[in-house]
C-alpha atoms as a PDB file:
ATOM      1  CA  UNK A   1       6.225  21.328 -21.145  1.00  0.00           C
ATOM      2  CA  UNK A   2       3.834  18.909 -19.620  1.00  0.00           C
ATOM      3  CA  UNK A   3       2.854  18.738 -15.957  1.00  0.00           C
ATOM      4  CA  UNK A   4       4.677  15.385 -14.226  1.00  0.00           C
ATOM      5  CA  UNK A   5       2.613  13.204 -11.926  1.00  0.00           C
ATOM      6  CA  UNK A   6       3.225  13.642  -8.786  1.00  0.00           C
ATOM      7  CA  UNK A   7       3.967  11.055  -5.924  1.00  0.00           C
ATOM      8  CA  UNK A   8       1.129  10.887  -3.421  1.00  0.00           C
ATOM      9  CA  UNK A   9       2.920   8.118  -0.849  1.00  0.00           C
ATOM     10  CA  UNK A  10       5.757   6.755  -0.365  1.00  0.00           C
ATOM     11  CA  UNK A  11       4.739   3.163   0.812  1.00  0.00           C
ATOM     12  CA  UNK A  12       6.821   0.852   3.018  1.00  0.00           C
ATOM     13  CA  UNK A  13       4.923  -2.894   3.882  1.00  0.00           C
ATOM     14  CA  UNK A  14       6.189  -5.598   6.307  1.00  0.00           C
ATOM     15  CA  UNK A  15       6.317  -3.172   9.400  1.00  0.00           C
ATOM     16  CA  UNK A  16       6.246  -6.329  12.702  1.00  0.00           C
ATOM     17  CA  UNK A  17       7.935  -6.737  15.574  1.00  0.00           C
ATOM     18  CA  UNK A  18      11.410  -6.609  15.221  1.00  0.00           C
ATOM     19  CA  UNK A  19      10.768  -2.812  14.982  1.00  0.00           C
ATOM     20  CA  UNK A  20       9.518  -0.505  18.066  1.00  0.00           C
ATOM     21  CA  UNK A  21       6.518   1.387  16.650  1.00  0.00           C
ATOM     22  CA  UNK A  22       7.465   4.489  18.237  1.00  0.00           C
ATOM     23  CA  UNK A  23      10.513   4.615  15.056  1.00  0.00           C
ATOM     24  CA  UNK A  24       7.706   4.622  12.672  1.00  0.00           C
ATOM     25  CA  UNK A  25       5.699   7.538  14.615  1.00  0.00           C
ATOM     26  CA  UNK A  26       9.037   9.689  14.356  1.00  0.00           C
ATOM     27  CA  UNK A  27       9.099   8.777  10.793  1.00  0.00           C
ATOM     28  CA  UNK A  28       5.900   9.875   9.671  1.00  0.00           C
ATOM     29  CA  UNK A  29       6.178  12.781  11.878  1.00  0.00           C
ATOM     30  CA  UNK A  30       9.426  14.042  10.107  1.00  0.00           C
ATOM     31  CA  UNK A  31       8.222  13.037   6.763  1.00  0.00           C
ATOM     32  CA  UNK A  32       4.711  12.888   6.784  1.00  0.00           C
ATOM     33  CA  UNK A  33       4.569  11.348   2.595  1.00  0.00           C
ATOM     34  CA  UNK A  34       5.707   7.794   4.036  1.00  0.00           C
ATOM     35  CA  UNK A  35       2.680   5.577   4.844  1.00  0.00           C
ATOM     36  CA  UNK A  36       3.758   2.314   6.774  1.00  0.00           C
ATOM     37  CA  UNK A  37       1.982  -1.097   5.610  1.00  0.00           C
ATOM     38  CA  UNK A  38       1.061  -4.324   8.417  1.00  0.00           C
ATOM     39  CA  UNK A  39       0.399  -7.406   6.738  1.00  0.00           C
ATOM     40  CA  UNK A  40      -2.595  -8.809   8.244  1.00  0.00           C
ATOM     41  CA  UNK A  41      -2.229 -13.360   7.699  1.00  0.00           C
ATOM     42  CA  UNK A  42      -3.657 -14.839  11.389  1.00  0.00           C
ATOM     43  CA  UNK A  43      -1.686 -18.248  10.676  1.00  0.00           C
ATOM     44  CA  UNK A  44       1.358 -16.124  10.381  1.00  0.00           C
ATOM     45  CA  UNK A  45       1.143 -13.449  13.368  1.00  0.00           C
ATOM     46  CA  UNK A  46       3.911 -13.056  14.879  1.00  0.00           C
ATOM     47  CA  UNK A  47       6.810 -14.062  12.513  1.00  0.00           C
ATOM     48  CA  UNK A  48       8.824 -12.149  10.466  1.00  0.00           C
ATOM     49  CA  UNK A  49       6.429  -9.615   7.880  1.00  0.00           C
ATOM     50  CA  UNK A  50       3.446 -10.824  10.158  1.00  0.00           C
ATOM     51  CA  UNK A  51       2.995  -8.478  12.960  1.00  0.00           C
ATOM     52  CA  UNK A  52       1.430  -9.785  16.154  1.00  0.00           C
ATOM     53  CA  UNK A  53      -1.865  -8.726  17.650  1.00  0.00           C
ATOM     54  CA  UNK A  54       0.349  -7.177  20.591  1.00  0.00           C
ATOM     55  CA  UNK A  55       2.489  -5.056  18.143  1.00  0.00           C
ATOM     56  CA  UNK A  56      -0.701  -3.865  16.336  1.00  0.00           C
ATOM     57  CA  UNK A  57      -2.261  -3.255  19.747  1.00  0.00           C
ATOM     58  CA  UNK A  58       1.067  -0.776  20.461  1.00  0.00           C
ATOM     59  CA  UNK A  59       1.214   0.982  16.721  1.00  0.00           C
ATOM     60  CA  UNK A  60      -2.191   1.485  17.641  1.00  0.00           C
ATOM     61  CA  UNK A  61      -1.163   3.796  20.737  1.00  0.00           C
ATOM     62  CA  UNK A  62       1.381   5.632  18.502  1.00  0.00           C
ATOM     63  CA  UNK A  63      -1.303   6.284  16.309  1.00  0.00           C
ATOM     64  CA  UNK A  64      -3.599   8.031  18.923  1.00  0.00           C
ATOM     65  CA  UNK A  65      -0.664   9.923  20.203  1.00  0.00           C
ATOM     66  CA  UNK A  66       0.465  11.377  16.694  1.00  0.00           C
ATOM     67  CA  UNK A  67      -2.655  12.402  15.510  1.00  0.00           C
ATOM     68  CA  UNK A  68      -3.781  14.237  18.443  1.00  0.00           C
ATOM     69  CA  UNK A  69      -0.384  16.519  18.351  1.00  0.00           C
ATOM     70  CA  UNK A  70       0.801  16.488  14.969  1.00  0.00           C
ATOM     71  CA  UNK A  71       0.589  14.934  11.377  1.00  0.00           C
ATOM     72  CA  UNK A  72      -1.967  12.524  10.695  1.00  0.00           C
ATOM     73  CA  UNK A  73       0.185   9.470  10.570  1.00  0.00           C
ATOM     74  CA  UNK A  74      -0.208   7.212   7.815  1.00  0.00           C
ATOM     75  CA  UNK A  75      -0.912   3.294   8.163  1.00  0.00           C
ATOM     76  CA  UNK A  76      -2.344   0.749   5.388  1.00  0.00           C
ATOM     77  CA  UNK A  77      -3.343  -2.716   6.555  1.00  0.00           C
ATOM     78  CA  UNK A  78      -2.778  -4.907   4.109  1.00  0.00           C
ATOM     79  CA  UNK A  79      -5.030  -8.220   4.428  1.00  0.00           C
ATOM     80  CA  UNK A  80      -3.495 -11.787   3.147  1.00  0.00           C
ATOM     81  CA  UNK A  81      -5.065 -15.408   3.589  1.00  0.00           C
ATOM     82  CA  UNK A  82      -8.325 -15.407   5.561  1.00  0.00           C
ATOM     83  CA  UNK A  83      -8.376 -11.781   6.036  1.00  0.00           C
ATOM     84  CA  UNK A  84      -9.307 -12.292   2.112  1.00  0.00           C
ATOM     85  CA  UNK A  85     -11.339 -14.857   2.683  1.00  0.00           C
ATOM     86  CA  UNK A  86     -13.647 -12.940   4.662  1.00  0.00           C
ATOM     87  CA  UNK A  87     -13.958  -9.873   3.078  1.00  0.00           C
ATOM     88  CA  UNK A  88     -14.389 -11.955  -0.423  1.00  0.00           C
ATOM     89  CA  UNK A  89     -17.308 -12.978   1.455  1.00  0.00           C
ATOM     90  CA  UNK A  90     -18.932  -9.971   2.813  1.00  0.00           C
ATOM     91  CA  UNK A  91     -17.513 -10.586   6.789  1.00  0.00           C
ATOM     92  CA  UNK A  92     -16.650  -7.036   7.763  1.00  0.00           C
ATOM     93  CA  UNK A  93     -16.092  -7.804  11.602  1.00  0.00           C
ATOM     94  CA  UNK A  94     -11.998  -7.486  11.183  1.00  0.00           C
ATOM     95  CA  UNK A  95     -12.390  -3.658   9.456  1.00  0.00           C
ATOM     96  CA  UNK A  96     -14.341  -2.412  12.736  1.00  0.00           C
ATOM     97  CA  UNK A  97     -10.787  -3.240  14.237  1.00  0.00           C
ATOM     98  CA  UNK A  98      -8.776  -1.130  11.467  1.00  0.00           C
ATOM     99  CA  UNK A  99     -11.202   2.147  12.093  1.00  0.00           C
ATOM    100  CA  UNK A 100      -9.137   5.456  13.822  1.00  0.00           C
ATOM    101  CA  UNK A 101      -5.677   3.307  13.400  1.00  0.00           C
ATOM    102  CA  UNK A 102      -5.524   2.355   9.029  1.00  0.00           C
ATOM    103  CA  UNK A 103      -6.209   4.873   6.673  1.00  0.00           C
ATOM    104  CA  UNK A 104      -6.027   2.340   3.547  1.00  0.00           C
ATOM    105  CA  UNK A 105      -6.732  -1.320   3.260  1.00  0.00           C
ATOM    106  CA  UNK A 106      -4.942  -3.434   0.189  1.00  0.00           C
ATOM    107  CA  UNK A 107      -6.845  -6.275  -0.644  1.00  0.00           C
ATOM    108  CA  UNK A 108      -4.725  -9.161  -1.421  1.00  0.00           C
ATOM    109  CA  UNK A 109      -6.616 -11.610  -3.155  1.00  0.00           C
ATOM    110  CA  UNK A 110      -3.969 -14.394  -4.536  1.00  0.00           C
ATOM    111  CA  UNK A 111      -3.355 -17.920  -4.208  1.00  0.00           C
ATOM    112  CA  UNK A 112       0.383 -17.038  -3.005  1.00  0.00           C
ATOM    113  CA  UNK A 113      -0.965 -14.887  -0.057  1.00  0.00           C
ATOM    114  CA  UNK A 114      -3.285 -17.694   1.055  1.00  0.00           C
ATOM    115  CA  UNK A 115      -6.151 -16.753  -0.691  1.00  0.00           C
ATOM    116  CA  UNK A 116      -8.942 -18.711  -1.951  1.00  0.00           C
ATOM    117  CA  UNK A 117      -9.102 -17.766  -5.444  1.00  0.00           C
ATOM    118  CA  UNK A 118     -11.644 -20.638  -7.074  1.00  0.00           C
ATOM    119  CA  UNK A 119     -14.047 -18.081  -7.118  1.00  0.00           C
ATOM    120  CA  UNK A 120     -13.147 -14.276  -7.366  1.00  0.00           C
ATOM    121  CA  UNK A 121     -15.623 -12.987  -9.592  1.00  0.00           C
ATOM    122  CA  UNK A 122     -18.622 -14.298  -7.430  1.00  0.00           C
ATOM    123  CA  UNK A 123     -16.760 -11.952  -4.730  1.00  0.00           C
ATOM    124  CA  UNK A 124     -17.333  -8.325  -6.587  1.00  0.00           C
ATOM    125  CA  UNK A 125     -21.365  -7.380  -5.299  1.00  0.00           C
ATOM    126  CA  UNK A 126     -19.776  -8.136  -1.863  1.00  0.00           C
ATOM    127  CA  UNK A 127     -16.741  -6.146  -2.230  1.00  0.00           C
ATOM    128  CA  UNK A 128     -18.816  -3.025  -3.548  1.00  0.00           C
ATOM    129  CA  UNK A 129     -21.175  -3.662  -0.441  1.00  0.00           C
ATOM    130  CA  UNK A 130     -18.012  -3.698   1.873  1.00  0.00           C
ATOM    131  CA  UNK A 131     -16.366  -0.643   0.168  1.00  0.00           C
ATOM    132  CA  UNK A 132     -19.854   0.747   0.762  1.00  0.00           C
ATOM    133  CA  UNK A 133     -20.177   0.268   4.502  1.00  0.00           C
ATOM    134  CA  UNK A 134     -16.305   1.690   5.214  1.00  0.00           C
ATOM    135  CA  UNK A 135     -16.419   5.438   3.340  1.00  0.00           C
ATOM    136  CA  UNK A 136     -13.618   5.996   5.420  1.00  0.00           C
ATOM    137  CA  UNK A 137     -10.999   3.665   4.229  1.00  0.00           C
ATOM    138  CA  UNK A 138      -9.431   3.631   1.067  1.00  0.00           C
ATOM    139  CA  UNK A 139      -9.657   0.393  -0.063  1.00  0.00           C
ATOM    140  CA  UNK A 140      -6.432  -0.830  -2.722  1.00  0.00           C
ATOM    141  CA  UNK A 141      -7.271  -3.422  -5.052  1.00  0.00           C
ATOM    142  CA  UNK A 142      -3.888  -5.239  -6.306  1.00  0.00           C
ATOM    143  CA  UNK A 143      -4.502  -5.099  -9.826  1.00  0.00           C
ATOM    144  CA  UNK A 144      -2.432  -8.456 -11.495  1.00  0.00           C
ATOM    145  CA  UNK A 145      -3.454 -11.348 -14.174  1.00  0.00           C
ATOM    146  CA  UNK A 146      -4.783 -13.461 -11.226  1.00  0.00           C
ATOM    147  CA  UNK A 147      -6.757 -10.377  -9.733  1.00  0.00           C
ATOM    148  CA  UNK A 148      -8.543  -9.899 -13.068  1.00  0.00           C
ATOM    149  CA  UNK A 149     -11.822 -11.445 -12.351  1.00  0.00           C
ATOM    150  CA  UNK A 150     -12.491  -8.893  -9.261  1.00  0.00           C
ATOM    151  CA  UNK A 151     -11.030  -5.284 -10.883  1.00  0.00           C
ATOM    152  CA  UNK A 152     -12.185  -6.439 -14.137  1.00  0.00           C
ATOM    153  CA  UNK A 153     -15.478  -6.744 -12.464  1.00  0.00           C
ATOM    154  CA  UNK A 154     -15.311  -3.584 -10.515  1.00  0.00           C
ATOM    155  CA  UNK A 155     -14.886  -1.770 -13.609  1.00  0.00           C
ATOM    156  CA  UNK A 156     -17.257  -3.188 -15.626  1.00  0.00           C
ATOM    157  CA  UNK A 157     -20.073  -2.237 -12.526  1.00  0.00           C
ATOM    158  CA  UNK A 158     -18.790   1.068 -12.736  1.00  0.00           C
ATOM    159  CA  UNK A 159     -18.711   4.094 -14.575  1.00  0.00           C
ATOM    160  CA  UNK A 160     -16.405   7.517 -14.409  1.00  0.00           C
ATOM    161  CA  UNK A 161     -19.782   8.817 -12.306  1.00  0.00           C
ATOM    162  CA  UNK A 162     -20.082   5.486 -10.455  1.00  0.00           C
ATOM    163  CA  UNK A 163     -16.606   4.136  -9.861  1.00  0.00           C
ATOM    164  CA  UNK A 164     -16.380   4.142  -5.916  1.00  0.00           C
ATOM    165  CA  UNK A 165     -14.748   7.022  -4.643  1.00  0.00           C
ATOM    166  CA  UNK A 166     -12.467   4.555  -2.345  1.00  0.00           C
ATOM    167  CA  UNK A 167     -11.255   2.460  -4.360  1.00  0.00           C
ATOM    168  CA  UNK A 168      -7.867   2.567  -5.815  1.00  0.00           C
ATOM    169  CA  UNK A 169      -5.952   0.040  -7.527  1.00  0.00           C
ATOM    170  CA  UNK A 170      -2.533  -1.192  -7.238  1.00  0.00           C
ATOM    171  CA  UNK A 171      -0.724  -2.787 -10.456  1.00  0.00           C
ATOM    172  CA  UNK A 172       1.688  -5.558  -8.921  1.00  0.00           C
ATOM    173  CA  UNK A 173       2.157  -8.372 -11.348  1.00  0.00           C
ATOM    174  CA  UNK A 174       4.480  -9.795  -9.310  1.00  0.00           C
ATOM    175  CA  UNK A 175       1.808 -10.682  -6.832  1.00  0.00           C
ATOM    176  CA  UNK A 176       3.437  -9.528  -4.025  1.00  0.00           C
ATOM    177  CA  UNK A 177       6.598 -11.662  -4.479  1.00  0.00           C
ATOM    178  CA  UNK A 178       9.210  -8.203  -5.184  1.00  0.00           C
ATOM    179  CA  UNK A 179       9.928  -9.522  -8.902  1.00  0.00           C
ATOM    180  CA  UNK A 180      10.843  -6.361 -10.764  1.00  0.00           C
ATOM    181  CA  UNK A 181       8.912  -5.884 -13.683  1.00  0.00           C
ATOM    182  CA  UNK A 182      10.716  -2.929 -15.503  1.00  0.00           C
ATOM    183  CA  UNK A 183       9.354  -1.697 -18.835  1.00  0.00           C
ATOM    184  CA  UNK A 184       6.889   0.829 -18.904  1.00  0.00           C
ATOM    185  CA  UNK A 185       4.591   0.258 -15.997  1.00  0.00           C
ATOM    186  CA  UNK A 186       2.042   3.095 -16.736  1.00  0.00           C
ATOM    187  CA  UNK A 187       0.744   0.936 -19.843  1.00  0.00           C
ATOM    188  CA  UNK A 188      -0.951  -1.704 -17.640  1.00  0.00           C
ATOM    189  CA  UNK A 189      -3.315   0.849 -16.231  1.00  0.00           C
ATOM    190  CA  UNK A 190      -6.391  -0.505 -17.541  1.00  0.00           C
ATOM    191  CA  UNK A 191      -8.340   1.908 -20.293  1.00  0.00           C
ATOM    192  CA  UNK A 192     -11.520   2.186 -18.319  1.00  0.00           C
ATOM    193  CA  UNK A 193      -9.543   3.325 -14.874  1.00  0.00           C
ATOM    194  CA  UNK A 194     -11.209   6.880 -13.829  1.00  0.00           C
ATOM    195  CA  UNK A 195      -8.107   9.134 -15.144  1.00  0.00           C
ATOM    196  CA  UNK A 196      -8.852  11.278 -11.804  1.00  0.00           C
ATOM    197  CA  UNK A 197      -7.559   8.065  -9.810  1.00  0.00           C
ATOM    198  CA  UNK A 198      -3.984   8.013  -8.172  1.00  0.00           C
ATOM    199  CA  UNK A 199      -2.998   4.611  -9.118  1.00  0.00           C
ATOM    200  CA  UNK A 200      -0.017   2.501  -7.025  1.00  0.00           C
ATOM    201  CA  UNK A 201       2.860   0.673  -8.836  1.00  0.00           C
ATOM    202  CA  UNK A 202       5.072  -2.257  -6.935  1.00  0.00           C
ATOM    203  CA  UNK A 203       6.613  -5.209  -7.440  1.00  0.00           C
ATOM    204  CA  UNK A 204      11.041  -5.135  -7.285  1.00  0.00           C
ATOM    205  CA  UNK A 205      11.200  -1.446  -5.897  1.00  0.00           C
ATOM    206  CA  UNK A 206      13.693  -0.776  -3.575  1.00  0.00           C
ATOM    207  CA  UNK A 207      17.022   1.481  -1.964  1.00  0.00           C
ATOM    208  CA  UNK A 208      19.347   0.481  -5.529  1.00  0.00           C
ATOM    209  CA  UNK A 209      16.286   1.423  -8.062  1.00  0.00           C
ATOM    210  CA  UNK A 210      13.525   3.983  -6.605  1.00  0.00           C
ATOM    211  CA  UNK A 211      14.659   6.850  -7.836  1.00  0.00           C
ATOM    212  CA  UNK A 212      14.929   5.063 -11.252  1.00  0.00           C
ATOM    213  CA  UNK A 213      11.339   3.782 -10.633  1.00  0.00           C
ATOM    214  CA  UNK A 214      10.403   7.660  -9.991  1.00  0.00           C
ATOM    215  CA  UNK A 215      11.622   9.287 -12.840  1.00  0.00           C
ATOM    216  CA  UNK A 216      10.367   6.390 -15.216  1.00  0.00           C
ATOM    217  CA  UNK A 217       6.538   7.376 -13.525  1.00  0.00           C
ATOM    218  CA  UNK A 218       6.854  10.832 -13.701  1.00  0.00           C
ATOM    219  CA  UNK A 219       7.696  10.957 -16.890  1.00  0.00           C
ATOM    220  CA  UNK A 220       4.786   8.707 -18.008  1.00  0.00           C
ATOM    221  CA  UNK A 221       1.759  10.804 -19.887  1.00  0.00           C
ATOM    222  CA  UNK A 222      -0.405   7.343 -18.294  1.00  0.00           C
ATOM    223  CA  UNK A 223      -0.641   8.749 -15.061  1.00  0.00           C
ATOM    224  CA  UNK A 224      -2.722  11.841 -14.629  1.00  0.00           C
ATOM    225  CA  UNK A 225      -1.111  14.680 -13.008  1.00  0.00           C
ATOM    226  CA  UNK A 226      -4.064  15.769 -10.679  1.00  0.00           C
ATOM    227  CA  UNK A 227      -4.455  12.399  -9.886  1.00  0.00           C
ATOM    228  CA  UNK A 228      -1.125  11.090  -9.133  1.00  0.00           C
ATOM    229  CA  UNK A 229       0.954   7.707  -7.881  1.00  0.00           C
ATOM    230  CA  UNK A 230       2.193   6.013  -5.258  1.00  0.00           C
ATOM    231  CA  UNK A 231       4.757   3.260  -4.662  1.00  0.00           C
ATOM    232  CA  UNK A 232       4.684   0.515  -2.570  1.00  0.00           C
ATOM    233  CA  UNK A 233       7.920  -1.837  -1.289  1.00  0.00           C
ATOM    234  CA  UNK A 234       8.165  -4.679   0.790  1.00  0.00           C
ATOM    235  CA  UNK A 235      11.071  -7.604   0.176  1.00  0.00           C
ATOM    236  CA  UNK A 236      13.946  -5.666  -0.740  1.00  0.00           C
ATOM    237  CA  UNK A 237      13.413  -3.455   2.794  1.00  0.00           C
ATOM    238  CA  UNK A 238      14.207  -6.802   5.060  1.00  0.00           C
ATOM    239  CA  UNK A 239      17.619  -7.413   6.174  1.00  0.00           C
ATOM    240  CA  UNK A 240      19.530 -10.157   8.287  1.00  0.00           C
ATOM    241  CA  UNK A 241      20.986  -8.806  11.547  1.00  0.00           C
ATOM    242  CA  UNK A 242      22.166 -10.685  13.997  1.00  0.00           C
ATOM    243  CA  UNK A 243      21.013 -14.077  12.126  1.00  0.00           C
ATOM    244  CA  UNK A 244      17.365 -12.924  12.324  1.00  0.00           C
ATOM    245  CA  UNK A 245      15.024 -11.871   9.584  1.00  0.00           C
ATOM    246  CA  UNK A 246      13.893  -7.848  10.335  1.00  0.00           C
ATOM    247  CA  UNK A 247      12.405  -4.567   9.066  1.00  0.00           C
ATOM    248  CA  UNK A 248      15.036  -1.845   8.167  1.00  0.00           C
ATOM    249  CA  UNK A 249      14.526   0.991   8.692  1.00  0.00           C
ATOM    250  CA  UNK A 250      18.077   1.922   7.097  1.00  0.00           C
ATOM    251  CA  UNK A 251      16.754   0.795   4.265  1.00  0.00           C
ATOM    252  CA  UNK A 252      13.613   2.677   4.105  1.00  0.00           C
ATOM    253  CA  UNK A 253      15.240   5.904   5.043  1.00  0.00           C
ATOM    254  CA  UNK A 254      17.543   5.205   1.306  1.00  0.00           C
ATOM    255  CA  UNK A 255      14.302   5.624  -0.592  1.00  0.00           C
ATOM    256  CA  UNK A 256      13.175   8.588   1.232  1.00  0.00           C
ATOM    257  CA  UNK A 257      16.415  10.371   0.399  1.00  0.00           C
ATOM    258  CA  UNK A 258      15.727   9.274  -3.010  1.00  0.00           C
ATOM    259  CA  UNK A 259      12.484  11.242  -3.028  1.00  0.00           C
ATOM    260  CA  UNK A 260      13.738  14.029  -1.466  1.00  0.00           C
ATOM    261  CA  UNK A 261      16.613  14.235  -3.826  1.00  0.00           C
ATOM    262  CA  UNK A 262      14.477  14.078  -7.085  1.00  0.00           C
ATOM    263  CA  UNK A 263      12.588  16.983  -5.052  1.00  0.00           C
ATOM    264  CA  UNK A 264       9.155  15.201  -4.431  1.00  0.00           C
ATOM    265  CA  UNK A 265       9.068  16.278  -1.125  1.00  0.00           C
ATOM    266  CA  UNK A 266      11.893  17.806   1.352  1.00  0.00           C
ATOM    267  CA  UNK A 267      13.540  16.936   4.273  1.00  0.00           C
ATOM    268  CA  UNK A 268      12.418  18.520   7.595  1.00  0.00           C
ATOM    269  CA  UNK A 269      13.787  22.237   8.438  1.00  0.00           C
ATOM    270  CA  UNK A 270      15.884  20.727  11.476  1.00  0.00           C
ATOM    271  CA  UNK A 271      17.613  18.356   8.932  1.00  0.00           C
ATOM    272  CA  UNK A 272      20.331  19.074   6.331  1.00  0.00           C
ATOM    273  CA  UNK A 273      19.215  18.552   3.053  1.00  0.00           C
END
């Protein structure tokens, strides 16, 4: 019988204010597999998805905490409109701010994140210069139609030997929007991707189909074993209470029991299981 991919993260994005960041620390601390995202969009700080500087500047403290007791705790900082823009054009100032508090960075380079994409392929020798500078950060390229000019061009500068070792690539066709794709996901990993790359799949995963999602992945001869998978989620974790728009943490906690059950990972020895 062949060896299954395993699931590397367990990614849940839209983490702002309506949540205290000290929930997320005990999160990660119980199940340490969960890696929280921030969307980073200055002309929408502060409203519902967006996190404000403030917020940030508090997950920030959790962070430092956490990681000199326990678990490293794991944070992405996913960049949307000028965030883009800058990085597209080799401004790095904004990733001296992520260093000690995001392990991973997901690049989110389409129109309906805000992005200026007239010109994405022209954007490729600075990205490899950026990715360059910042050996410490994983960055995630979101790998979709409208993305192709810039991992299309990252691949074709690269070789298995070459291919920067943090880089990783996200297939979400949906762009970010939570439109379930179904099907076999595994086949849009492009041909020339470094088969000793973990590779991230989103786009309509959630509490009613993860553990669908999971077993479709696993199962998937695509994905290489050593390598492995993650899965990232973001629309179907918000919730209305109390007539506003918020982060739910009920919500997230379905999925990890999801993973848990299908015996990814386990739940914490002063938990039942």
């Amino acid at each position: 019988m062949s060896e299954k991919a395993n699931l590397t993260a367990l990614g849940f994005c839209g983490a702002d204010d309506s949540i205290d960041p000290n929930l997320l620390g005990l999160i990660c601390q119980s199940y340490p597999f969960v890696e929280f995202g921030v969307l980073f969009r200055p002309d929408k700080e502060g409203t519902p998805r967006y996190a404000s500087p403030s917020w940030v500047s508090r997950l920030g403290e959790v962070v430092a905490r956490i990681n000199a007791h326990t678990t490293t705790m794991r944070l992405a900082a996913h960049l949307c409109g000028t965030r883009v823009n800058e990085v597209l054009d080799g401004n790095v100032e904004f990733f001296k701010s992520l260093r000690g508090v995001f392990g991973r960075c997901q690049i989110n380079a389409t129109a309906v994140n805000g992005v200026d994409t007239s010109n994405l392929a022209a954007s490729v020798p600075n990205l490899l210069e950026v990715f360059e500078q910042f050996p410490d950060i994983e960055f995630i390229i979101q790998k979709n139609e409208e993305t192709a000019p810039i991992w299309e061009g990252i691949l074709d500068c690269a070789t298995d030997d070459s291919f920067p070792s943090n880089v990783t690539f996200l297939l979400d066709e949906s762009k970010g929007t939570g439109v379930f794709a179904g099907g076999d996901w595994s086949s849009a990993i492009p041909t020339t991707y470094p088969r000793d790359k973990k590779i991230g799949f989103a786009g309509g995963i959630g509490p009613t189909n993860v553990t669908e999602v999971l077993q479709g992945l696993t199962s998937s001869s695509n994905i290489s074993p050593d390598a492995g998978f993650w899965i990232d989620m973001e629309s179907s974790l918000r919730s209305l209470k109390n007539g506003e728009d918020v982060f739910d943490l009920e919500k997230c906690y379905e999925c990890i029991r999801g993973v848990c059950t299908l015996g990814f990972y386990g739940h914490p020895e002063f938990l039942p299981s």
